[in-house]
N, C-alpha and C. Protein backbone atom coordinates (compact mmCIF):
# COMPACT_ATOMS: atom_id res chain seq x y z
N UNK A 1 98.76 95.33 102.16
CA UNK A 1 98.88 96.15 100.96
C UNK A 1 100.27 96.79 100.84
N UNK A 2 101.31 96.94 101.82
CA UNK A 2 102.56 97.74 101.80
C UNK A 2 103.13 96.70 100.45
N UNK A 3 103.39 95.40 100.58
CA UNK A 3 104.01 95.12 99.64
C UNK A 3 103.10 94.35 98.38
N UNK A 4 102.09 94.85 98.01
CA UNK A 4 101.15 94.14 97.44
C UNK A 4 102.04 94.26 95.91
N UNK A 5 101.81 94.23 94.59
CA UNK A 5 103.05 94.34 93.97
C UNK A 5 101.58 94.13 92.23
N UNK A 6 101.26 95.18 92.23
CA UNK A 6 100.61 95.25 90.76
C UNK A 6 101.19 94.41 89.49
N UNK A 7 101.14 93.15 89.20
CA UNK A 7 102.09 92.11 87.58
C UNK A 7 101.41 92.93 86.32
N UNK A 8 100.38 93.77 86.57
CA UNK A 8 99.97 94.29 85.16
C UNK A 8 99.78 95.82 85.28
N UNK A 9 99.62 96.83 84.49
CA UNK A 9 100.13 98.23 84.62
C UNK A 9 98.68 98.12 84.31
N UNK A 10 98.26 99.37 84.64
CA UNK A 10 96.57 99.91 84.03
C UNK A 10 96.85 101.02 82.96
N UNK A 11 96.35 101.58 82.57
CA UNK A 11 95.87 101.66 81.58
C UNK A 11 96.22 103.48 82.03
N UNK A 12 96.23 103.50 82.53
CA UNK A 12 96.57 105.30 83.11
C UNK A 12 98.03 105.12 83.01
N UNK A 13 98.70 104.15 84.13
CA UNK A 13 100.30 104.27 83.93
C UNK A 13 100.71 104.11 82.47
N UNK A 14 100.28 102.63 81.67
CA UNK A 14 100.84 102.91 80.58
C UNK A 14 100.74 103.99 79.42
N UNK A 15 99.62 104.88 79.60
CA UNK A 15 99.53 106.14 79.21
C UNK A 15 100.79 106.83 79.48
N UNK A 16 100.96 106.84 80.60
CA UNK A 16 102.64 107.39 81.08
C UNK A 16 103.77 107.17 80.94
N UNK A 17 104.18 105.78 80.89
CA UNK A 17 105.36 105.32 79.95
C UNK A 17 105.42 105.58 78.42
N UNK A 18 103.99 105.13 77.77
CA UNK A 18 104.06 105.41 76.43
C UNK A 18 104.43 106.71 76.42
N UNK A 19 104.64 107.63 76.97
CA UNK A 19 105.09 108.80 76.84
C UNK A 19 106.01 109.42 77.86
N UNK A 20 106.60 108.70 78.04
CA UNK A 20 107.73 108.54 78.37
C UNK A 20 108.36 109.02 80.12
N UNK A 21 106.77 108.85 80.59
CA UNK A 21 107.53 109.01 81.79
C UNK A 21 108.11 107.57 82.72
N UNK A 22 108.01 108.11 84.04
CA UNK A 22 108.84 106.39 85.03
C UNK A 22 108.08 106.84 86.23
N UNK A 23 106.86 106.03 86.25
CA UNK A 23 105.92 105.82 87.74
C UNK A 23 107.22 105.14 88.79
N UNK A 24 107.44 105.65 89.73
CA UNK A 24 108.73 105.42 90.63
C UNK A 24 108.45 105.32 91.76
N UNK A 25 106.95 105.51 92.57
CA UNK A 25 106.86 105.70 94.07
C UNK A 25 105.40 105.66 94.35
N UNK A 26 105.18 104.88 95.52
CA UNK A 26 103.92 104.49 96.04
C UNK A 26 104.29 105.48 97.00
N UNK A 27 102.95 106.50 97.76
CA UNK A 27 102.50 107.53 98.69
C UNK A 27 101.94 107.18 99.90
N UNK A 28 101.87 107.49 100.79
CA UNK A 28 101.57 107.69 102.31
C UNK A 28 100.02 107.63 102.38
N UNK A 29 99.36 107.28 103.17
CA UNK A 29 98.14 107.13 103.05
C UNK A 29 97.51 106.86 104.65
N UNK A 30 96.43 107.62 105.05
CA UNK A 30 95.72 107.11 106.03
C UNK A 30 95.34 105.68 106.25
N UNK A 31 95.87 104.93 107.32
CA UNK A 31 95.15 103.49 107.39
C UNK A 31 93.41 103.58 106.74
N UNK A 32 92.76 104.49 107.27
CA UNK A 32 91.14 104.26 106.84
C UNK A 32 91.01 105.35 105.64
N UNK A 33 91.58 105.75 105.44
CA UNK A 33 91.58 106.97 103.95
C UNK A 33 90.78 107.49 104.16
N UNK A 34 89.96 107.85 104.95
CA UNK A 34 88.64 108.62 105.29
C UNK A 34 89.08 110.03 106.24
N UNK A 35 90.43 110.73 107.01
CA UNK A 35 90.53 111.38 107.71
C UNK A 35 91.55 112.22 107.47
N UNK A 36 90.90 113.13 107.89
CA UNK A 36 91.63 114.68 107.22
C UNK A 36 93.39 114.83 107.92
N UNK A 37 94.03 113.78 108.38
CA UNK A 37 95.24 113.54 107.93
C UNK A 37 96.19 112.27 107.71
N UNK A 38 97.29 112.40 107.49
CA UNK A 38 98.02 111.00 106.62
C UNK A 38 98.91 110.39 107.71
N UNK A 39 98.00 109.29 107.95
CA UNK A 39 99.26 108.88 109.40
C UNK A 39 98.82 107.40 109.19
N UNK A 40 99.42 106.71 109.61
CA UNK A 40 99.11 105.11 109.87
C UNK A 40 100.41 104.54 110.87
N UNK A 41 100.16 103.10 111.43
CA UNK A 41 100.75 102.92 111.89
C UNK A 41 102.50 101.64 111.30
N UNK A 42 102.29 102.00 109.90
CA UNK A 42 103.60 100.98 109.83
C UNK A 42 104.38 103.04 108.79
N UNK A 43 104.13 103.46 108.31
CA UNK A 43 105.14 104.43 107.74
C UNK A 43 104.71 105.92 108.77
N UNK A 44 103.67 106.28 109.48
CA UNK A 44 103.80 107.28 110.70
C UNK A 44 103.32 108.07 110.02
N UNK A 45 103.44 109.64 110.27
CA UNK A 45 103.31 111.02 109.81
C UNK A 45 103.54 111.59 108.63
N UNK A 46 102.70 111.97 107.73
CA UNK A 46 103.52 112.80 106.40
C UNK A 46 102.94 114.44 106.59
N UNK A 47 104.10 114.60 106.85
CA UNK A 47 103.66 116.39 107.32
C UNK A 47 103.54 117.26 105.84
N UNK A 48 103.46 118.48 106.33
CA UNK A 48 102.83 119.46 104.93
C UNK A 48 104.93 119.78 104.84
N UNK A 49 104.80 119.89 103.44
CA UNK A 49 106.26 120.28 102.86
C UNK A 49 106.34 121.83 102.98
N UNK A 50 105.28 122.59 102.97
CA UNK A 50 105.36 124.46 103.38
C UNK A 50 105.90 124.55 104.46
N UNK A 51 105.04 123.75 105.63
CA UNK A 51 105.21 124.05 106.82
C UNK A 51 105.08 122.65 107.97
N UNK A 52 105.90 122.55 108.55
CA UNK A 52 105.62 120.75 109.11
C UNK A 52 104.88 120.96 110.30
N UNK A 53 104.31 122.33 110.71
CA UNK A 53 103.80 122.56 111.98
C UNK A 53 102.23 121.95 110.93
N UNK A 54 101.97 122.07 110.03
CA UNK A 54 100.52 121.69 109.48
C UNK A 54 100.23 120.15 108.77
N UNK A 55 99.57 119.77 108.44
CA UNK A 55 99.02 118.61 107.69
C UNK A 55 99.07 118.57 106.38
N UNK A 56 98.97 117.73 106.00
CA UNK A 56 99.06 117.47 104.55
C UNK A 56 97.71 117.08 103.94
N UNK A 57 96.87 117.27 104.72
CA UNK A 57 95.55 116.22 104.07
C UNK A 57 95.58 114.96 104.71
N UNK A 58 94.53 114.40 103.79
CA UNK A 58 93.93 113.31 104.34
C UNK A 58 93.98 112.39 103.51
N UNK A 59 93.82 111.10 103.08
CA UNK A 59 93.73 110.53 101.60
C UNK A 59 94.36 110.38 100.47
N UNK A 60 94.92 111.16 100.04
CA UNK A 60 96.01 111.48 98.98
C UNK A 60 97.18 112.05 99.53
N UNK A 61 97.33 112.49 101.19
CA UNK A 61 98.28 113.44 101.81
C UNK A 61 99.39 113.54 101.03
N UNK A 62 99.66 111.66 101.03
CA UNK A 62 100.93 111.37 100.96
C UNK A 62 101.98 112.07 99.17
N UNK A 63 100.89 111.97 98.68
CA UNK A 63 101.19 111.82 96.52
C UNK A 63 100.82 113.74 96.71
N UNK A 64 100.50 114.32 97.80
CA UNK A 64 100.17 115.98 97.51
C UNK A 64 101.63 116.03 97.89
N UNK A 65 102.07 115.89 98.86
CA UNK A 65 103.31 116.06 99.38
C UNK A 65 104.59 116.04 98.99
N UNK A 66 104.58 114.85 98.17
CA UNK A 66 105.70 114.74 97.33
C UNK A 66 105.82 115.58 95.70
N UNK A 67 104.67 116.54 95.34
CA UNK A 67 104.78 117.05 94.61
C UNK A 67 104.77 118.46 95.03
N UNK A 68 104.24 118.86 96.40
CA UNK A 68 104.52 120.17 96.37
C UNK A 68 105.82 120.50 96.89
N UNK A 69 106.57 119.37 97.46
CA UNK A 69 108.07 119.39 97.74
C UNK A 69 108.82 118.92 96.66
N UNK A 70 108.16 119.62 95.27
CA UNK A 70 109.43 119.54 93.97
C UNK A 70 109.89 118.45 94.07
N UNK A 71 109.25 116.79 94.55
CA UNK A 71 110.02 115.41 94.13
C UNK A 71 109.06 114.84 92.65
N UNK A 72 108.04 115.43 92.44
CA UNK A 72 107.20 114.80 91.34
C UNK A 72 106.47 115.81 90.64
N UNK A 73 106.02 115.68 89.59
CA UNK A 73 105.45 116.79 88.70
C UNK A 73 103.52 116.31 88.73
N UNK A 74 103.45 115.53 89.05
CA UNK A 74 101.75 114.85 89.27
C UNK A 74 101.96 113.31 89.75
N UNK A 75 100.80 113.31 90.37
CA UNK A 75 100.09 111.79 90.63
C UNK A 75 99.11 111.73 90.18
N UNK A 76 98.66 110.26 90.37
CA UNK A 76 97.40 109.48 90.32
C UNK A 76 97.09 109.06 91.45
N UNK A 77 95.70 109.28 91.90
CA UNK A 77 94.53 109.10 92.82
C UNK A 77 93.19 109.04 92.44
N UNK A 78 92.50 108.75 93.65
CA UNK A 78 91.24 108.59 93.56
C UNK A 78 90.11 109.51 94.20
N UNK A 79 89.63 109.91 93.84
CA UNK A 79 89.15 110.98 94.69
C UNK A 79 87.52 110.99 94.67
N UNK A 80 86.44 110.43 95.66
CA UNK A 80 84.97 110.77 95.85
C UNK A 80 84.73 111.88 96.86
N UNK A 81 85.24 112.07 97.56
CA UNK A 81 84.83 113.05 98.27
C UNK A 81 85.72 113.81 98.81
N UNK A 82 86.93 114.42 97.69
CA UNK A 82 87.88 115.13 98.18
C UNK A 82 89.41 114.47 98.26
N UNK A 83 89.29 113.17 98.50
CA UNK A 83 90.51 112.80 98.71
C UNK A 83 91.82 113.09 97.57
N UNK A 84 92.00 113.96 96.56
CA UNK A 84 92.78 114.60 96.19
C UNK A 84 93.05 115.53 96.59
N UNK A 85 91.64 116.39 96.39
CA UNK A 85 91.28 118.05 95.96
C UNK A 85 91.47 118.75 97.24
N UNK A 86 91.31 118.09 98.52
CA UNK A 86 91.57 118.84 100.15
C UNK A 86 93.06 118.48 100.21
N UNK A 87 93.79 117.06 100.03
CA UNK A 87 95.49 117.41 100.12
C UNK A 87 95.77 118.58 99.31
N UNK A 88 95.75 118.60 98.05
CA UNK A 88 96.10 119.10 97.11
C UNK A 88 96.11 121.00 97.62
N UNK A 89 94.80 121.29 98.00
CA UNK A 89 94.42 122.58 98.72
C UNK A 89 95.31 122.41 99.56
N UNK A 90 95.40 122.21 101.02
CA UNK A 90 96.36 122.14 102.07
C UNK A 90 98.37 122.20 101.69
N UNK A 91 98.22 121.65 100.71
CA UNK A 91 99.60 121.88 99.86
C UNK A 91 100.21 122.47 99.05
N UNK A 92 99.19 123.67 98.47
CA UNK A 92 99.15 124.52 97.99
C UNK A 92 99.56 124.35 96.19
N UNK A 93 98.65 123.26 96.27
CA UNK A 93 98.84 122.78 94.55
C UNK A 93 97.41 123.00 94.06
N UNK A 94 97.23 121.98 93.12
CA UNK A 94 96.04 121.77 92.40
C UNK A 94 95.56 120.11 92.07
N UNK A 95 94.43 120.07 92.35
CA UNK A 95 94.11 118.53 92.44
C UNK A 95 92.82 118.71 91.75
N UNK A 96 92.86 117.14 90.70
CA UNK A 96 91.38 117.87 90.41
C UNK A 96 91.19 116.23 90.23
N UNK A 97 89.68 116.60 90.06
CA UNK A 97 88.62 115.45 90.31
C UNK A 97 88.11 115.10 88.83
N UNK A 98 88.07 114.11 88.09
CA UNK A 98 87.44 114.09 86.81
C UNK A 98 86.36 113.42 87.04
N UNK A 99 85.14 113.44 85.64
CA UNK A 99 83.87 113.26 85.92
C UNK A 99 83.74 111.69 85.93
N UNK A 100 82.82 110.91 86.10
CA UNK A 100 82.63 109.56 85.90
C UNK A 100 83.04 108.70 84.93
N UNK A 101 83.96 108.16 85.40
CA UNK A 101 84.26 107.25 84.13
C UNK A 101 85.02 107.94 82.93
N UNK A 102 85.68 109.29 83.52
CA UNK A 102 86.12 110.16 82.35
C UNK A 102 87.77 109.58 81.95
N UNK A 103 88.10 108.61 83.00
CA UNK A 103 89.34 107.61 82.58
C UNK A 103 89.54 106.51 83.33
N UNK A 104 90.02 105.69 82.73
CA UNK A 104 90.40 104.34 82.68
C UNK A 104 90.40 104.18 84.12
N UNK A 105 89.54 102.78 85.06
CA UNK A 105 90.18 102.34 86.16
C UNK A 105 90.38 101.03 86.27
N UNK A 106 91.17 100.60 84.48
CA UNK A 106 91.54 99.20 84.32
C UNK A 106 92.75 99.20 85.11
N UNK A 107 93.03 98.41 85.23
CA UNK A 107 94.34 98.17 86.53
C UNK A 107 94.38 98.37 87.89
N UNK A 108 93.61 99.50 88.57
CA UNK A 108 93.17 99.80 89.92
C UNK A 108 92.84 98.36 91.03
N UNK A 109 92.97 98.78 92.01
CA UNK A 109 92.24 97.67 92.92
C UNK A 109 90.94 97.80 92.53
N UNK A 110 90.42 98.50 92.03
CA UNK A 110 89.42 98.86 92.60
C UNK A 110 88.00 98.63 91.12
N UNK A 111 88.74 97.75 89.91
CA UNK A 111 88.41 97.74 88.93
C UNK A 111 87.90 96.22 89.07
N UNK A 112 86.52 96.13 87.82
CA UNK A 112 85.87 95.05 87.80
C UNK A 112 85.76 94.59 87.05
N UNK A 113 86.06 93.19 85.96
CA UNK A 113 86.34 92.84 84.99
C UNK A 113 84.46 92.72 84.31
């Protein structure tokens, strides 16, 4: 997946260009995305941007991190059981969870034609 390479935009990003922003950076991520912090073994450690003695989360660590260190104004994630909303807490932002199906997951891996 490091260099997996999306040929079609979903439907969330182009929401974002059409208005004019520039999706610019893939995030740090637990090998199993299931654990309350962001480490794997080909990119290592993504520490908390407050304080590097702490964590960043788990799941999303990587996309909390780069916004509470003033490099991004929001991401996109996925979140069932936190995996925004606990980085997001630990980083001292805001992450939020929308309801089912409350937007688009055309383009995602994780989408089913």
């Amino acid at each position: 997946m490091v260099n997996w390479i999306q040929y079609e935009d979903g439907d969330l990003v182009n929401l974002i260009k059409d208005n004019g922003g520039i999706p610019y950076v893939k995030t740090n991520l637990p090998q199993l995305t299931m654990i309350p912090e962001t480490v794997n073994r080909i990119f290592g450690w993504t520490l908390n941007p407050i304080d590097h003695s702490w964590t960043c989360g788990g799941s999303s660590g990587g996309g909390a991190a780069l916004i509470a260190s003033g490099c991004s104004i929001f991401g996109l994630g996925n979140d069932i059981g936190g995996s925004v909303r606990i980085p997001a807490a630990y980083c001292n932002i805001y992450g939020f969870k929308g309801g089912y199906k409350r937007s688009s997951d055309k383009g995602t891996l994780y989408y089913n034609r």
